[in-house]
Protein backbone atom coordinates (compact mmCIF):
# COMPACT_ATOMS: atom_id res chain seq x y z
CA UNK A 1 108.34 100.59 79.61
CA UNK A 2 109.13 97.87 82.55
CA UNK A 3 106.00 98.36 84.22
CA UNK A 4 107.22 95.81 87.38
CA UNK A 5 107.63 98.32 90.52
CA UNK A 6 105.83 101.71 90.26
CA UNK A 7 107.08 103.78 93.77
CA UNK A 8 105.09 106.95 93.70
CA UNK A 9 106.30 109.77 95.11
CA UNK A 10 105.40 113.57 95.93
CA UNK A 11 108.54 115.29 95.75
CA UNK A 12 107.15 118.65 97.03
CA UNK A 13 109.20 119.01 100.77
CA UNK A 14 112.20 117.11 99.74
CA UNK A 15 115.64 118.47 99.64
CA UNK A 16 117.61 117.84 96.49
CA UNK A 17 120.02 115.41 98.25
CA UNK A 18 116.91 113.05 99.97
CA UNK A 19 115.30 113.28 96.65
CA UNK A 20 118.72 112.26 94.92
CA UNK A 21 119.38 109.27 97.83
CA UNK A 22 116.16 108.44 97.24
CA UNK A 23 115.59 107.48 94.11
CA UNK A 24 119.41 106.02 93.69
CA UNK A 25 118.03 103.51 96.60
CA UNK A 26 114.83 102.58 94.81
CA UNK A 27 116.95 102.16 91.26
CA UNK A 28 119.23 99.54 93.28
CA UNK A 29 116.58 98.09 94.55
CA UNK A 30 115.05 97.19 91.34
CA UNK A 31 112.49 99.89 91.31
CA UNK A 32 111.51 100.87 87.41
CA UNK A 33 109.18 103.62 87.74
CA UNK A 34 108.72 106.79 89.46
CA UNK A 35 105.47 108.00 89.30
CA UNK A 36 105.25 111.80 90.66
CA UNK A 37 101.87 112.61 92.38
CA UNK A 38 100.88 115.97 93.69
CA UNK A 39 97.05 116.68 93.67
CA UNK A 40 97.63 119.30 96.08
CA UNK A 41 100.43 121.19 94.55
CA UNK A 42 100.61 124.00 92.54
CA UNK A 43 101.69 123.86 88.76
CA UNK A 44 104.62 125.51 89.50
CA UNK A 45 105.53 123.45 92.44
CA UNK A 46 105.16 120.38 90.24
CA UNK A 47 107.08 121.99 87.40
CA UNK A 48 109.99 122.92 89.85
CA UNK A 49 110.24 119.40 91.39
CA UNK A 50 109.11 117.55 88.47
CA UNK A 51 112.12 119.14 86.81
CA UNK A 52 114.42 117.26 89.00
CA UNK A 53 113.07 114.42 89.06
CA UNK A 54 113.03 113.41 85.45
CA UNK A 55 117.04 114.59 85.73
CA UNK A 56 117.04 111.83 88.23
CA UNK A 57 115.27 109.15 86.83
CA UNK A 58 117.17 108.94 83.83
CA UNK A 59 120.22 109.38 85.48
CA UNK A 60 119.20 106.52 87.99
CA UNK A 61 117.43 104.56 84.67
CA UNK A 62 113.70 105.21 85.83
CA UNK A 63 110.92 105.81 83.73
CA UNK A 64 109.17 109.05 85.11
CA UNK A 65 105.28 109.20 84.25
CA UNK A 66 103.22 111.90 86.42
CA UNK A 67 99.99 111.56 87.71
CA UNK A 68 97.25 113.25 86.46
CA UNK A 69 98.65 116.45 84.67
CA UNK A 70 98.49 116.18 80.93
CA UNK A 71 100.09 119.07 80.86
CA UNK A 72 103.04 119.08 82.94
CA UNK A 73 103.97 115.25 81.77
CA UNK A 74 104.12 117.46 78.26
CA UNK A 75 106.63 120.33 79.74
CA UNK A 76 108.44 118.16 81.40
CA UNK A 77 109.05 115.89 78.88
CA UNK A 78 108.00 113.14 80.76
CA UNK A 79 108.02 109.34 79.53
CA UNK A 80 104.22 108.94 80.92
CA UNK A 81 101.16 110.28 82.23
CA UNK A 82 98.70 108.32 84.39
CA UNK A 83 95.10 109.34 84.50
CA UNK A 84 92.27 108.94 86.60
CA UNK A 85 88.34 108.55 85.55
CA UNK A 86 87.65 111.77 86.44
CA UNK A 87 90.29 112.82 84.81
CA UNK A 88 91.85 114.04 80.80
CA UNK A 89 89.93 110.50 79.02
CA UNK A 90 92.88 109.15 77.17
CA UNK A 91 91.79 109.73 73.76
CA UNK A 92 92.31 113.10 74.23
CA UNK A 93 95.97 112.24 75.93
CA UNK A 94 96.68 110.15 72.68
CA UNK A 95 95.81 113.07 70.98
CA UNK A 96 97.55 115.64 72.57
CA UNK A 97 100.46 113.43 73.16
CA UNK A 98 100.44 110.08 70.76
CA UNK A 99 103.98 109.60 72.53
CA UNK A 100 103.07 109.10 76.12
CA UNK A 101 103.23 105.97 77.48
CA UNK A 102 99.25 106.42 79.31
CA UNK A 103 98.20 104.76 82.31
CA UNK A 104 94.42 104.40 83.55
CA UNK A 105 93.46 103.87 86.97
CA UNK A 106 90.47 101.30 87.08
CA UNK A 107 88.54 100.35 90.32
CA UNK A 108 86.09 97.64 88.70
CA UNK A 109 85.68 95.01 85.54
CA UNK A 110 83.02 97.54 83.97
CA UNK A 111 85.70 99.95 84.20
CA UNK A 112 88.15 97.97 82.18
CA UNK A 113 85.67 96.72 79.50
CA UNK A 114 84.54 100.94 79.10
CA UNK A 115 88.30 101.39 78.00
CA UNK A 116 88.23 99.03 75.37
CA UNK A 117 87.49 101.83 72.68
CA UNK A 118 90.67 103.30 73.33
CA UNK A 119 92.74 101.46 75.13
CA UNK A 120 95.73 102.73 77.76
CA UNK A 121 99.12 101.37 77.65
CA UNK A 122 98.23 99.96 80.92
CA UNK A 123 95.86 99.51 83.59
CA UNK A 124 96.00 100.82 87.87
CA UNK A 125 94.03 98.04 89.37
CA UNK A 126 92.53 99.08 92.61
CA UNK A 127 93.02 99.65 95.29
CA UNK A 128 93.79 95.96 96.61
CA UNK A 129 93.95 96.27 100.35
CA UNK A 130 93.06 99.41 102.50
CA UNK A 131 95.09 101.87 101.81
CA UNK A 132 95.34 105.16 103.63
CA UNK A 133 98.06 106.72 101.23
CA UNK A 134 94.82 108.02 99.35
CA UNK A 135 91.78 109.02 100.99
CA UNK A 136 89.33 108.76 97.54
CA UNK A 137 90.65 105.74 96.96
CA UNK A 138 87.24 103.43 97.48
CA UNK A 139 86.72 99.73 98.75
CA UNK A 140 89.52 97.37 98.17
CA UNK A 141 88.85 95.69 95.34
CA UNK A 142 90.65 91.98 97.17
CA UNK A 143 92.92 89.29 96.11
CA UNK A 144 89.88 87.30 94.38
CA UNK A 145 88.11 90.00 92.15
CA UNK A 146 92.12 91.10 91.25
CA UNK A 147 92.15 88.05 90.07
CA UNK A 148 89.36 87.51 88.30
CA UNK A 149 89.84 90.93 86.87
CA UNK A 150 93.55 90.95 85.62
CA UNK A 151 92.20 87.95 83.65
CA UNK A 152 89.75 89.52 81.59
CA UNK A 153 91.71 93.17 81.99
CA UNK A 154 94.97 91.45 80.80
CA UNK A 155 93.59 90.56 77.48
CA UNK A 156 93.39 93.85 76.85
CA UNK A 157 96.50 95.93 78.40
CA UNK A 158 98.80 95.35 81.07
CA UNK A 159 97.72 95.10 84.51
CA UNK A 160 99.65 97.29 87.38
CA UNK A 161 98.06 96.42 90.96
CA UNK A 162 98.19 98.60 93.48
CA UNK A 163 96.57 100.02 97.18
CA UNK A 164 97.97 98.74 100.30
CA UNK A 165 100.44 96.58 98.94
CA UNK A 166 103.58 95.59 101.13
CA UNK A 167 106.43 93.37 101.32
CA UNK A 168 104.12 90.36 103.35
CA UNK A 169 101.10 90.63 100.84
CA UNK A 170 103.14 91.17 97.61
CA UNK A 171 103.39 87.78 97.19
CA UNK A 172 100.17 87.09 96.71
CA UNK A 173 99.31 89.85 94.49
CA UNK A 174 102.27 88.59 92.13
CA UNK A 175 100.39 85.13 92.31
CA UNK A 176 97.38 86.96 90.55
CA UNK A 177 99.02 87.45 87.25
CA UNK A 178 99.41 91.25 87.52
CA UNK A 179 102.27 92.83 85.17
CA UNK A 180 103.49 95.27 87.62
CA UNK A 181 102.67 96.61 91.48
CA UNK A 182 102.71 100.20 92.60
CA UNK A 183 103.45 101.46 96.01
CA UNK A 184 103.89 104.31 98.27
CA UNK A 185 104.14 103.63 101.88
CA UNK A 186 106.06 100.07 101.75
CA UNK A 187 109.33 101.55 99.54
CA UNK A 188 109.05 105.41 101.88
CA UNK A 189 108.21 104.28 105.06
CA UNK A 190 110.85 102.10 104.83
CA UNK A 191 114.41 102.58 106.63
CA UNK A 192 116.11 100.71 104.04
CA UNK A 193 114.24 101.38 100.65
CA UNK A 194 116.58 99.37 98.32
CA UNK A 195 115.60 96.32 100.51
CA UNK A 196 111.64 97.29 100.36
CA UNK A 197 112.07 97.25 96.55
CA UNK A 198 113.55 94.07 96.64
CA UNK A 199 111.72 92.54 98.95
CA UNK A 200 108.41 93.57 96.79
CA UNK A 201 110.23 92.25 93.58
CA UNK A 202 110.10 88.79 94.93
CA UNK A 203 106.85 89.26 96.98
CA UNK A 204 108.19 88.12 100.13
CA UNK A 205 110.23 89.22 103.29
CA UNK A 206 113.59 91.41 103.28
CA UNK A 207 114.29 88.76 105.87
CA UNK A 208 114.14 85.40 105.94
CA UNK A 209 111.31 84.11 108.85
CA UNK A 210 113.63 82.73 111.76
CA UNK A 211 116.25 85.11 110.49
């Protein structure tokens, strides 16, 4: 899996052609995961939408991986699951699905070292800046400890950064050695979400300063 530019997304609320527009633009932007979070939905709700976005992503060429359900990654038939630490541990994922493609959110080096028994496919690291796309999401962990971190996490598993990243920080948190970012508000706040996704891909500016 290309694990380069994670856009989450909560598709609950979304018509079928913004959803469709959507994720086109992020796919031509160079976008190469959709990650579907819903902690506030119902199972059904997430099954419904899910549903259409998998049809999507592989129609568009985006990995699909949901957040935190096990078990609707499994009905869906999705290509990953990323889990929390309060969340399935991901033994139990590898057992109940030894094909997933597992993601574990980690806020801290101790966190990263605990995994080393059984290790995900690759790490969250975060988050980096503030962040007010999610409200449990603790103190930013900063460009230095990322760092320091994806060094010693890196050895280990990939490294996805992510919290509070946009197109004028990216840069930097390419510069820490980090496989892959993930982002919410910089690709859907957006007008122009093919150029956010670009503009994150080479961690700098849609346009040029003086442009």
């Amino acid at each position: 899996m290309d694990l380069s530019l994670h856009v989450l997304i909560d598709p609950v609320g979304m018509t079928g052609g913004d959803l469709r527009r959507s994720l086109q633009e992020v796919a031509a932007g160079g976008a190469t995961v959709v990650q579907m979070r819903g902690k506030e939905r119902t199972t059904r709700e997430l099954m419904d939408r899910g549903a259409a976005v998998q049809k999507l992503c592989r129609l568009y060429g985006l990995a699909f991986v949901v957040n935190d359900r096990v078990d609707v990654a499994l009905a869906l038939g999705a290509d990953g699951v990323h889990v929390g630490q309060d969340d399935m541990p991901v033994h139990a994922v590898r057992t109940l699905a030894p094909y997933l493609t597992v993601g574990l959110s980690v806020s801290s080096l101790g966190e990263v070292l605990v995994s080393r028994d059984c290790l995900p496919d690759y790490f969250g690291m975060g988050p980096v800046f503030q962040t007010a796309s999610k409200s449990d999401a603790g103190e930013p962990v900063g460009i230095a400890r990322l760092r320091e971190w994806t060094q010693e996490a890196g050895a280990l598993a990939p490294v996805v950064a992510i919290g509070g990243i946009t197109r004028d920080n990216a840069a930097e948190v390419w510069q820490c050695g980090v496989d892959g970012i993930a982002v919410i508000s910089a690709v859907w706040q957006a007008d122009d979400k093919t150029g956010a996704c670009r503009a994150l891909r080479r961690g700098q500016p849609t346009v040029k300063r003086g442009g």
